[in-house]
Protein backbone atom coordinates (compact mmCIF):
# COMPACT_ATOMS: atom_id res chain seq x y z
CA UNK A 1 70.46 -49.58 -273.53
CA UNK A 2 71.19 -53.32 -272.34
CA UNK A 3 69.17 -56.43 -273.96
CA UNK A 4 66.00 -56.63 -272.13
CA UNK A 5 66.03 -60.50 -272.70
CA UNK A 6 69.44 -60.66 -271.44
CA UNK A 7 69.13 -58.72 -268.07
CA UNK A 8 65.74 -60.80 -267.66
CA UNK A 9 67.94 -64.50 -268.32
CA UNK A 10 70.33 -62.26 -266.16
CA UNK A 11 68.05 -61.58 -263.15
CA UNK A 12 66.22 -65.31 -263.72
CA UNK A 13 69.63 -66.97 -262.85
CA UNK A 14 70.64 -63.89 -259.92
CA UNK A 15 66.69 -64.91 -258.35
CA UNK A 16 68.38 -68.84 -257.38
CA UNK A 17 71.21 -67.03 -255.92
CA UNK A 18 69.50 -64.19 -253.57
CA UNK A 19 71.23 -64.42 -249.94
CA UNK A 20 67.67 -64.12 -248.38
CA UNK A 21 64.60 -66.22 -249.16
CA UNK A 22 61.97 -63.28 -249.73
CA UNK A 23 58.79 -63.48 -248.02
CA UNK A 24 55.47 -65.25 -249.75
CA UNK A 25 53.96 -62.42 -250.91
CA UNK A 26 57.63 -61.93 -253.01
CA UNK A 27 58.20 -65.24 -254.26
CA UNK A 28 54.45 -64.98 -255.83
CA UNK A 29 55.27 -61.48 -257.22
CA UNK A 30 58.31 -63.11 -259.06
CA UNK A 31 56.49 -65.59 -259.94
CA UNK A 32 53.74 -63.73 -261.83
CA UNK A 33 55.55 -61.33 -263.42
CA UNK A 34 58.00 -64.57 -264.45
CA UNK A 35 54.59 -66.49 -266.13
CA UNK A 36 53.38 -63.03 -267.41
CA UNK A 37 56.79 -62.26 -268.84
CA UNK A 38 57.20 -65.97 -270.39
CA UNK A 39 53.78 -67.25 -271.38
CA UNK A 40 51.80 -64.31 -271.53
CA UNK A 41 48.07 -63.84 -269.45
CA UNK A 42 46.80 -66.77 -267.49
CA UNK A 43 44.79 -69.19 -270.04
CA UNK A 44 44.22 -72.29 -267.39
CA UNK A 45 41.47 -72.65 -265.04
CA UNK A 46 41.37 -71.24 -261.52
CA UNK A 47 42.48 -74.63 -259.27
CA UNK A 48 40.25 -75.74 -256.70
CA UNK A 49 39.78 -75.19 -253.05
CA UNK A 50 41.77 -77.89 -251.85
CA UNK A 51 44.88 -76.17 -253.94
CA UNK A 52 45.69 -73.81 -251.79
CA UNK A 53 49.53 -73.49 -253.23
CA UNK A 54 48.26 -73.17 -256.45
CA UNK A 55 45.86 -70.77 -256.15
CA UNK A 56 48.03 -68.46 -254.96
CA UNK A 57 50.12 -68.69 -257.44
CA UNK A 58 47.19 -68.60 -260.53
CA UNK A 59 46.12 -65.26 -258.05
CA UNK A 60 49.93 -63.78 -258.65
CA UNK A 61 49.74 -64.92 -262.31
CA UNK A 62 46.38 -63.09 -262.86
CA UNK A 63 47.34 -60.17 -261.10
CA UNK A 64 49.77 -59.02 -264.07
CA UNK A 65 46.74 -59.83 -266.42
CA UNK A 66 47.35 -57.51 -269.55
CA UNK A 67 51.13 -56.85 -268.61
CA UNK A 68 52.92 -57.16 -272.18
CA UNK A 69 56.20 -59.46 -271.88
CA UNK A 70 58.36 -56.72 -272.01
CA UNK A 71 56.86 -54.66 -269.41
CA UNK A 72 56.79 -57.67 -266.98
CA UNK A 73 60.45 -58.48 -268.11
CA UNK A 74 61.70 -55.04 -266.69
CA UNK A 75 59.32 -55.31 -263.57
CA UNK A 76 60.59 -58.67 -263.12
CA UNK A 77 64.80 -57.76 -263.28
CA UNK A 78 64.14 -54.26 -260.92
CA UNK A 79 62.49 -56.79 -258.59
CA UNK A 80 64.91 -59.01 -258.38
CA UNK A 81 67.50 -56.49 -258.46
CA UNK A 82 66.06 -54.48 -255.32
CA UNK A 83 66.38 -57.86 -253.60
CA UNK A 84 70.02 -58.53 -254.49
């Protein structure tokens, strides 16, 4: 079996180079299960209404909420991999 940190540094670099954009509801996928997979659950405060941006993203961040590093690692490189 491959190095799970090295597919995810693999599949981090291979997300800049995707020949689509994804759609909004992607981007916030990858970027939960990236904050989930590098920092572990959400620790800051829910920003406010006029945040709209980054609300969205704290909402993708919580939503892999008890996801262990590892497990959001491989979720993380099969995303990025169905979109390559």
């Amino acid at each position: 079996m491959s190095d799970l940190n090295a597919d995810f540094e693999a599949a981090v670099a291979n997300s800049k180079k995707l020949s689509q954009r994804p759609d909004n509801a992607t981007l916030l996928k990858i970027y939960g299960l990236y904050k989930q997979a590098t920092l572990g659950d959400v620790t800051e405060k829910k920003p406010g209404f006029g945040d709209m941006i980054g609300r969205a993203k704290w909402d993708a961040w919580n939503a892999c909420k008890g996801t262990s590093a590892d497990d959001a690692k491989q979720q993380y490189v099969a995303l990025i991999r169905s979109l390559s």
